[in-house]
N, C-alpha and C. Protein backbone atom coordinates (compact mmCIF):
# COMPACT_ATOMS: atom_id res chain seq x y z
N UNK A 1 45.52 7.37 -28.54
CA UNK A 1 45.01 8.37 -27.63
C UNK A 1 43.52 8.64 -27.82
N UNK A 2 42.80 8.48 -28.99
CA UNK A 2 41.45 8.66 -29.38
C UNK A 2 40.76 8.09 -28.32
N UNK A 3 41.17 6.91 -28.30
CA UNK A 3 40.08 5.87 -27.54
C UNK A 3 40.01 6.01 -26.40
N UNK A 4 40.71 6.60 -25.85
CA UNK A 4 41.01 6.94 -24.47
C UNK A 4 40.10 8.46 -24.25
N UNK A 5 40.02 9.02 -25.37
CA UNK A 5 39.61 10.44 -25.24
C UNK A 5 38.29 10.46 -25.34
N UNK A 6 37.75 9.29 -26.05
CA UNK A 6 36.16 8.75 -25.92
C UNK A 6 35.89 8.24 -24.55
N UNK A 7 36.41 7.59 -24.26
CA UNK A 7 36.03 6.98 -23.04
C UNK A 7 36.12 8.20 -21.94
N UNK A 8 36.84 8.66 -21.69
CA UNK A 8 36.91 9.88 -20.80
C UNK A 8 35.49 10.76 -21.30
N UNK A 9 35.57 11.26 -22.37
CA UNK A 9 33.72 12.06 -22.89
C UNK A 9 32.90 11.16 -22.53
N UNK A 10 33.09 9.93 -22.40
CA UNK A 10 31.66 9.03 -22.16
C UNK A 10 31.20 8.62 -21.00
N UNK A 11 32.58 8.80 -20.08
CA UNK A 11 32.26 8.62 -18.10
C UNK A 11 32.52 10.29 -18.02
N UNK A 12 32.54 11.38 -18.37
CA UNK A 12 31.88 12.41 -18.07
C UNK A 12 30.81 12.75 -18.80
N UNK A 13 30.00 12.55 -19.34
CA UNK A 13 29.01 12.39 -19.62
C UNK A 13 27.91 11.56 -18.98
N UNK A 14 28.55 10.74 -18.43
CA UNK A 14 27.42 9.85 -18.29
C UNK A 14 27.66 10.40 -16.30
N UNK A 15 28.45 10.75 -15.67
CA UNK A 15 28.58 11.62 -14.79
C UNK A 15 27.91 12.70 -14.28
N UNK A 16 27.72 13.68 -15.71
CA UNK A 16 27.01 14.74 -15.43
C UNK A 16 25.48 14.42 -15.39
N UNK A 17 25.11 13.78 -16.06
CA UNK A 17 23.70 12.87 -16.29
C UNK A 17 23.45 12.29 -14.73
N UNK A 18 24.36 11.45 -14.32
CA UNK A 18 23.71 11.33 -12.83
C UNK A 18 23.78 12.45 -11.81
N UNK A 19 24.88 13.12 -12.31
CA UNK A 19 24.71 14.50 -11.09
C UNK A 19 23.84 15.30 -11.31
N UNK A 20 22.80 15.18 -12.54
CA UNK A 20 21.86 15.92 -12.85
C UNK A 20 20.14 15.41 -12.12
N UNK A 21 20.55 14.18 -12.04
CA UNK A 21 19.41 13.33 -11.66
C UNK A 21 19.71 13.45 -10.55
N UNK A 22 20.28 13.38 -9.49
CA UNK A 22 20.32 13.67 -8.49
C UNK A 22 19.66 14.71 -7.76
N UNK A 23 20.59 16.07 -8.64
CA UNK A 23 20.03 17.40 -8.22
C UNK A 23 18.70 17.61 -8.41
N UNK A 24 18.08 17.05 -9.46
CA UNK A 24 16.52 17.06 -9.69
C UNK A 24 15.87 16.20 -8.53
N UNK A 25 15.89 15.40 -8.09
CA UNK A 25 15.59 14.64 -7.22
C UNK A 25 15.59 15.25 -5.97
N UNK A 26 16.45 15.90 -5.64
CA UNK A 26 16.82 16.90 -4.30
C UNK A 26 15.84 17.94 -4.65
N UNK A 27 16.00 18.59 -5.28
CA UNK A 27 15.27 19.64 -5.83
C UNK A 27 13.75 19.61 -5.82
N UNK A 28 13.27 18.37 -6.45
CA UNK A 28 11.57 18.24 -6.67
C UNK A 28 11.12 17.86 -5.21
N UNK A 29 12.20 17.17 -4.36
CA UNK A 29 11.16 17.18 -2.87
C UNK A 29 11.24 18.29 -1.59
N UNK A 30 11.95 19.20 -2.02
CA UNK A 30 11.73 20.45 -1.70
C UNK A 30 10.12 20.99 -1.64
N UNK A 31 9.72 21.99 -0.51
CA UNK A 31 8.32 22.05 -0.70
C UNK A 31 8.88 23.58 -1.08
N UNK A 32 7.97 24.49 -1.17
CA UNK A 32 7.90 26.10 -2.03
C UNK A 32 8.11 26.91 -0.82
N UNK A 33 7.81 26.25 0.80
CA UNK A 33 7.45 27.56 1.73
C UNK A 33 8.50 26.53 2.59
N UNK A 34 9.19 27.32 3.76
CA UNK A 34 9.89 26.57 4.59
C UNK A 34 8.95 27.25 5.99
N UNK A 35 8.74 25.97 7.05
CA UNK A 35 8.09 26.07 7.93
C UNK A 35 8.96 25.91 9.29
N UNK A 36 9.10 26.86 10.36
CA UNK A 36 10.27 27.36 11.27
C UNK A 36 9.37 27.38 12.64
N UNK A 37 9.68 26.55 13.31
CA UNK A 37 8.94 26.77 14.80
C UNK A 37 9.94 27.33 15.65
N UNK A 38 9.43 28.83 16.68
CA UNK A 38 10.18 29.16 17.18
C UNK A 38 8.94 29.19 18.58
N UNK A 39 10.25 29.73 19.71
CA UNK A 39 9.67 30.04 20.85
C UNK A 39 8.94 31.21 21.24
N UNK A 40 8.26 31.73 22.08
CA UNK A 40 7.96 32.90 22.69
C UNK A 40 9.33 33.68 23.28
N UNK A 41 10.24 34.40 23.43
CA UNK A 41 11.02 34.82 24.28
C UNK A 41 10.61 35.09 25.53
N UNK A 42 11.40 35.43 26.51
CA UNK A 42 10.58 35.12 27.80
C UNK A 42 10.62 36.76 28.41
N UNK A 43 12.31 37.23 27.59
CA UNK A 43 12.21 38.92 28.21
C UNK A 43 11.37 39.75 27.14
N UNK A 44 11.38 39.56 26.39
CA UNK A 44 10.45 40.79 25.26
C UNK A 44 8.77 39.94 25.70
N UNK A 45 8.29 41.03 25.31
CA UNK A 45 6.37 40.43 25.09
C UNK A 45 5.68 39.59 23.16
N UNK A 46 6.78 41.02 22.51
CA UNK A 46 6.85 40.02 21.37
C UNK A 46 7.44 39.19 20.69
N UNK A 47 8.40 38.81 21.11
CA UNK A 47 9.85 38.59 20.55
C UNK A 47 9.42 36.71 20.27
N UNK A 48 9.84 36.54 19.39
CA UNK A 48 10.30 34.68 19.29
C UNK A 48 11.60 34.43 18.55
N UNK A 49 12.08 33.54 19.39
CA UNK A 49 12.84 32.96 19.32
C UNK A 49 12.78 31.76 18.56
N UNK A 50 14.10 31.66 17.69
CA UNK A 50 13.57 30.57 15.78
C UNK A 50 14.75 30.06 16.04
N UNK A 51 15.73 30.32 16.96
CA UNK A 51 16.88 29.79 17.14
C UNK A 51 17.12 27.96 17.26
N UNK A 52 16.11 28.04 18.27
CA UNK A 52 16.11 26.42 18.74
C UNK A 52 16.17 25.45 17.84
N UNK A 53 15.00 26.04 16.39
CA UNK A 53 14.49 25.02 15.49
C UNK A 53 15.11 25.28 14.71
N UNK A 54 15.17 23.46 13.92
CA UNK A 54 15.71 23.36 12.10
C UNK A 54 14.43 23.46 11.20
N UNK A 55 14.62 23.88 10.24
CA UNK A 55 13.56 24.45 9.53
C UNK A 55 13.52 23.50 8.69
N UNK A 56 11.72 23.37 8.37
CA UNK A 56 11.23 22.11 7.86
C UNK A 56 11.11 22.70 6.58
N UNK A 57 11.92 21.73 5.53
CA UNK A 57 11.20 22.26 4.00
C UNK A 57 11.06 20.71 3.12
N UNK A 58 11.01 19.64 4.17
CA UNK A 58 10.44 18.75 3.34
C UNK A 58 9.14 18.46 2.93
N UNK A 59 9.13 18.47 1.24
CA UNK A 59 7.81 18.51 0.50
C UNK A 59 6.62 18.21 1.83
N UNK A 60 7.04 16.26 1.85
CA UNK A 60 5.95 15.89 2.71
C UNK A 60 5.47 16.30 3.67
N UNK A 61 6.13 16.60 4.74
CA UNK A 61 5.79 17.27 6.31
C UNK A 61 5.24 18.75 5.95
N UNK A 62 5.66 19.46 5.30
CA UNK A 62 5.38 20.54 4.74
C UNK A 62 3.94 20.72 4.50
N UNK A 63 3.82 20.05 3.37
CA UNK A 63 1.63 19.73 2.63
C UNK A 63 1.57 18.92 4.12
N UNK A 64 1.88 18.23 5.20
CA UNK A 64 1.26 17.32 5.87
C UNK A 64 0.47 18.45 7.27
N UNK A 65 1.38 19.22 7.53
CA UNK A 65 1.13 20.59 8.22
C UNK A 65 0.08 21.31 7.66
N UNK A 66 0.55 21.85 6.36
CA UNK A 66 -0.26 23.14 5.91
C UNK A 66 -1.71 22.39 5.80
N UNK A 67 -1.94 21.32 5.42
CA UNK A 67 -3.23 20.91 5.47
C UNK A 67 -3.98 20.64 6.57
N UNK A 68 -3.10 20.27 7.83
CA UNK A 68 -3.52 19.99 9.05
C UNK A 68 -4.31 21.25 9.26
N UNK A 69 -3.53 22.77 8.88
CA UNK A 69 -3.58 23.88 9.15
C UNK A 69 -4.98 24.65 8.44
N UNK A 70 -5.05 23.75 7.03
CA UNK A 70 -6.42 24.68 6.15
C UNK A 70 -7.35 23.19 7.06
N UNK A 71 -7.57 22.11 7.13
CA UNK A 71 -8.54 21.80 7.82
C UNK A 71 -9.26 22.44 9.20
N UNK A 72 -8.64 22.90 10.08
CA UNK A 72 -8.97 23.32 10.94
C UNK A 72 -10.50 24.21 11.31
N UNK A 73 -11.02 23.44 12.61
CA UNK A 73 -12.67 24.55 12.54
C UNK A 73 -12.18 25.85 13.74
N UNK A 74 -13.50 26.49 13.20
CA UNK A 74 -13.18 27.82 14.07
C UNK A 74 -13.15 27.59 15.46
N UNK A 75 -13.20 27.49 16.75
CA UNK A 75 -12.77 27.81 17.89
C UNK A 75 -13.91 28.83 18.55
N UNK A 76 -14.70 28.46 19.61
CA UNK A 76 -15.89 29.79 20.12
C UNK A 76 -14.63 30.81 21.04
N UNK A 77 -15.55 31.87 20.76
CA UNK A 77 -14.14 33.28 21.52
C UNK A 77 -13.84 32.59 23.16
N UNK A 78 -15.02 31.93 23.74
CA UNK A 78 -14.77 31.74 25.11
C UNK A 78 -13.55 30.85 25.37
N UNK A 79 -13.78 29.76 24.54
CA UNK A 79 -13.01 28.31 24.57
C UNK A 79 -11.58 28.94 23.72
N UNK A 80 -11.43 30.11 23.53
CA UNK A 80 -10.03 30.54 23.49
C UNK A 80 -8.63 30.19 24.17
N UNK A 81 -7.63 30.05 24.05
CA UNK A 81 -6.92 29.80 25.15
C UNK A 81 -6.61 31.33 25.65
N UNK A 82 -6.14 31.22 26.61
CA UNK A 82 -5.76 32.18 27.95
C UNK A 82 -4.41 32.34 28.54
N UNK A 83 -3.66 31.51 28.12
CA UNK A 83 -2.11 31.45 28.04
C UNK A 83 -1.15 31.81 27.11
N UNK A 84 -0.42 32.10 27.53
CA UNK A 84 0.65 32.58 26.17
C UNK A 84 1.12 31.01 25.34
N UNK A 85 1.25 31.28 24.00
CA UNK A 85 1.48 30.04 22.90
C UNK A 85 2.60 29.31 23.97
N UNK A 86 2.45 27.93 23.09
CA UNK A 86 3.29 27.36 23.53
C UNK A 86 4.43 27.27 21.80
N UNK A 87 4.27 27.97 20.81
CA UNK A 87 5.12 27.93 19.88
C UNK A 87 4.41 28.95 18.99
N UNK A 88 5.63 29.28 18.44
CA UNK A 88 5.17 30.51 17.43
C UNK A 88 6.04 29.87 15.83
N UNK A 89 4.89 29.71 14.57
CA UNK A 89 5.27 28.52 13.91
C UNK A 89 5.12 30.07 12.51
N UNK A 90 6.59 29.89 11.79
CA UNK A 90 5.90 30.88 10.84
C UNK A 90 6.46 30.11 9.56
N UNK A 91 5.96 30.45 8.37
CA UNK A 91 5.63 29.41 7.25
C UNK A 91 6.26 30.69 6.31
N UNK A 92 7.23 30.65 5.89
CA UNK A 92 7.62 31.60 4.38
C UNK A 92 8.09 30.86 3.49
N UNK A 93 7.77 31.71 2.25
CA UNK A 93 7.76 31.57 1.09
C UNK A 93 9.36 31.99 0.84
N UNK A 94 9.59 30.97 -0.21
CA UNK A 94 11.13 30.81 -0.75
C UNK A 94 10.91 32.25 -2.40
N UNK A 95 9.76 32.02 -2.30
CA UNK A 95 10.57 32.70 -3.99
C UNK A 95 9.87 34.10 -3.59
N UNK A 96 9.36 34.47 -2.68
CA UNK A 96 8.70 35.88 -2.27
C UNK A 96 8.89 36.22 -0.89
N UNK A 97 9.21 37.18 -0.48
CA UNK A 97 9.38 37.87 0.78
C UNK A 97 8.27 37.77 1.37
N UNK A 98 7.59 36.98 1.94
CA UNK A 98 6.37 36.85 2.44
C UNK A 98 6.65 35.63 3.64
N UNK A 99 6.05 36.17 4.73
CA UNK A 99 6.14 35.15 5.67
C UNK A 99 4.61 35.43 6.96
N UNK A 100 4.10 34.59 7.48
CA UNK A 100 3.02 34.22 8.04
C UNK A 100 3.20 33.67 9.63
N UNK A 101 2.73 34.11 10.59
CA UNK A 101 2.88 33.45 11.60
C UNK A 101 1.69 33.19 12.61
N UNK A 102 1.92 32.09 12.74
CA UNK A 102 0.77 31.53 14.18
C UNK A 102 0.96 30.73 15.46
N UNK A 103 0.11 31.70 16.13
CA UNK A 103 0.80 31.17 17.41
C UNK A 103 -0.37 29.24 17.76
N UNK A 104 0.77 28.72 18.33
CA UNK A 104 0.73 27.18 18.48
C UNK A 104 0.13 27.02 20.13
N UNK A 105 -0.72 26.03 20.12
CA UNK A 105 -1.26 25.50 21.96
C UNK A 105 -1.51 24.46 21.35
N UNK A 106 -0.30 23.49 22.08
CA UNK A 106 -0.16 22.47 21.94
C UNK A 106 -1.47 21.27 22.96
N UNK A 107 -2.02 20.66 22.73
CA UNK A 107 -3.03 20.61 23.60
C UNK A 107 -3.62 19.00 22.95
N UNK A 108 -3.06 17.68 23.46
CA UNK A 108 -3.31 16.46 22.90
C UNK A 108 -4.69 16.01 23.24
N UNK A 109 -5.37 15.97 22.18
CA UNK A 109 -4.40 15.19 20.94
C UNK A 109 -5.03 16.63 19.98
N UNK A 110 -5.40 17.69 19.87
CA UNK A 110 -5.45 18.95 20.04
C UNK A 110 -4.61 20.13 19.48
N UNK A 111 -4.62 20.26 18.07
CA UNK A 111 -3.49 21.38 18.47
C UNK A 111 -4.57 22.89 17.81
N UNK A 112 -4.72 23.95 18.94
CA UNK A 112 -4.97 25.11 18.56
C UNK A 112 -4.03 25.89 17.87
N UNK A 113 -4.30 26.80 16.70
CA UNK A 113 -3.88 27.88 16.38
C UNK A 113 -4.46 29.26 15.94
N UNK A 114 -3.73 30.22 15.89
CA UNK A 114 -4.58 31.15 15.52
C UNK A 114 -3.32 32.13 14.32
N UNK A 115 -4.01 32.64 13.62
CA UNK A 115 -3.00 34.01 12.44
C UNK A 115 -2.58 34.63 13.42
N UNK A 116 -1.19 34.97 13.36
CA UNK A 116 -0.78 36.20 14.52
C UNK A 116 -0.09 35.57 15.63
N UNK A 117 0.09 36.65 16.25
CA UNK A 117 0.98 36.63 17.43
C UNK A 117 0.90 37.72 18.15
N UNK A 118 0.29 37.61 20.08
CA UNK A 118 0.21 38.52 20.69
C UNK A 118 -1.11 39.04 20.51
N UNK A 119 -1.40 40.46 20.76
CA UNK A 119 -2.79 40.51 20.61
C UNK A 119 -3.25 40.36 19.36
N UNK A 120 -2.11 40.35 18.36
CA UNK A 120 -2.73 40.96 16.86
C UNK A 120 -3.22 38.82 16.58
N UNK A 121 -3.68 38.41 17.33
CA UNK A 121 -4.30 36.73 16.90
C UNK A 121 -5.53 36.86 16.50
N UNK A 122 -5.92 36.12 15.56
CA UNK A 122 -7.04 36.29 14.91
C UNK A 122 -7.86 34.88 14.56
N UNK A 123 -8.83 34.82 15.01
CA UNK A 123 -9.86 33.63 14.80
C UNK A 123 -9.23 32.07 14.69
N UNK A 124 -9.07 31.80 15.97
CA UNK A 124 -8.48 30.86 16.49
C UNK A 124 -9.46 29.57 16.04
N UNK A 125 -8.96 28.68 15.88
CA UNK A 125 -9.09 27.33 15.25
C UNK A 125 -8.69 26.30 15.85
N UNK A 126 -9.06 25.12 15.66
CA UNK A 126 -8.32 23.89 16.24
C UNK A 126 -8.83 22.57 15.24
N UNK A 127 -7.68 21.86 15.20
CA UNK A 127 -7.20 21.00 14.14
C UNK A 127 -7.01 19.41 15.39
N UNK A 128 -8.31 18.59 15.22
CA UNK A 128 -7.79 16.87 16.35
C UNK A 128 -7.49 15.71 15.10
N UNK A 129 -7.59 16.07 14.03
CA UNK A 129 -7.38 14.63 13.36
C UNK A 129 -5.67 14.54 12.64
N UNK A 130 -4.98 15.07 13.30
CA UNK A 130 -3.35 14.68 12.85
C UNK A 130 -3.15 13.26 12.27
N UNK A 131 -2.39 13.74 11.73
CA UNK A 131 -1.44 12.21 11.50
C UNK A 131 -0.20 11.47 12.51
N UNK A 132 0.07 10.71 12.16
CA UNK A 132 1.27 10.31 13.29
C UNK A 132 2.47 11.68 13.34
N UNK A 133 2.94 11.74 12.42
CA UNK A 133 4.02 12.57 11.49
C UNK A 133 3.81 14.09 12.00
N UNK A 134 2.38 14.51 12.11
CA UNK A 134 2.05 15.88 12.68
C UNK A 134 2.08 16.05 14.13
N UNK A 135 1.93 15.02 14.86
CA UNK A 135 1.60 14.93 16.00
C UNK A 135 3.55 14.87 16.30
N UNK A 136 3.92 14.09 16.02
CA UNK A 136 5.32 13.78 16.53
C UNK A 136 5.87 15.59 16.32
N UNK A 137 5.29 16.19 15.00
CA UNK A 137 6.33 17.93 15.28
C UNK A 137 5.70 18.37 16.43
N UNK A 138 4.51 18.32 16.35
CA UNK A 138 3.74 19.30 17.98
C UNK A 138 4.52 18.81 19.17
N UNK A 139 4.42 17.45 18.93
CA UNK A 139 4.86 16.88 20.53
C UNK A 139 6.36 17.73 20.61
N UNK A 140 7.12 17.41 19.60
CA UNK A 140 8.69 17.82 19.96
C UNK A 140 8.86 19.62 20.43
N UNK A 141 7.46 19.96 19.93
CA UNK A 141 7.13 21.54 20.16
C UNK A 141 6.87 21.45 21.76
N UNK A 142 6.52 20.58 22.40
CA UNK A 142 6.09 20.95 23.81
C UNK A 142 7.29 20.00 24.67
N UNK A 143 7.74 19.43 23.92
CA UNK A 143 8.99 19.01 24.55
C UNK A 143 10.36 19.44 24.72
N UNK A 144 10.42 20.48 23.66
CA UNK A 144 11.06 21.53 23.75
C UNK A 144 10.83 22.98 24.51
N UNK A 145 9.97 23.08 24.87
CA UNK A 145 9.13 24.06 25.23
C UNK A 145 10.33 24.00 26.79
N UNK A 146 10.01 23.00 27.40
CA UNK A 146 10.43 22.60 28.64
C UNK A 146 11.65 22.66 28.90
């Protein structure tokens, strides 16, 4: 019976070891903030709608966004847009109650944003050098839109 009782400790062991590597693996490409594109609602003035979208928390797309997002130049007040967003994109934090939102104008190859939503928008920006990967979320943002 010994030998049998080793071997059983040694394929659970060596079990938990891959289910451990695994979970680490899952785990490390996780990014820290999950990023949620929702709509404008159409009956409220402020309201968005987060329903539509699956929420992005892969590492990559994640840094591939937020950087799209800290590159961005300022925007003159005139060359503002004048339409209501075409997406309202908000970015929270997993280990803190903190969450951020900006409204999206989708605009190729182009994407404006600004902090906020509604009047409370603040110093609007625009971001043209995407990547393939960034461009494909915007696009699905105005393809959804429709």
């Amino acid at each position: 019976m010994k030998p049998n009782f080793k071997k059983y400790c040694i394929f659970l062991a060596l079990f938990a070891a891959a289910a451990a590597l695994i979970l680490l693996f899952v785990k490390c490409n996780e990014a820290d903030v999950t990023i949620v594109i929702g709509f404008p609602a159409e009956n409220a003035a402020d309201a968005v709608d987060y329903t539509r979208s699956k929420p992005i928390s892969d590492r990559q797309t994640v840094n591939h966004i937020l950087f799209a997002l800290l590159s961005g130049k300022s925007l003159a007040g005139p060359a503002a847009p004048d339409t209501p967003p075409d997406a309202v994109m908000m970015i929270q934090s997993k280990k803190e109650n903190l969450a951020y939102q900006f409204s999206v104008w989708v605009d190729q190859p182009n994407v404006i944003y600004a902090m906020g939503t509604g009047s409370e928008a603040a110093e609007y920006r625009v971001t043209g050098s995407l990547s393939d990967e960034e461009l494909r979320i915007f696009d699905r943002i105005k393809s959804a839109e429709n």
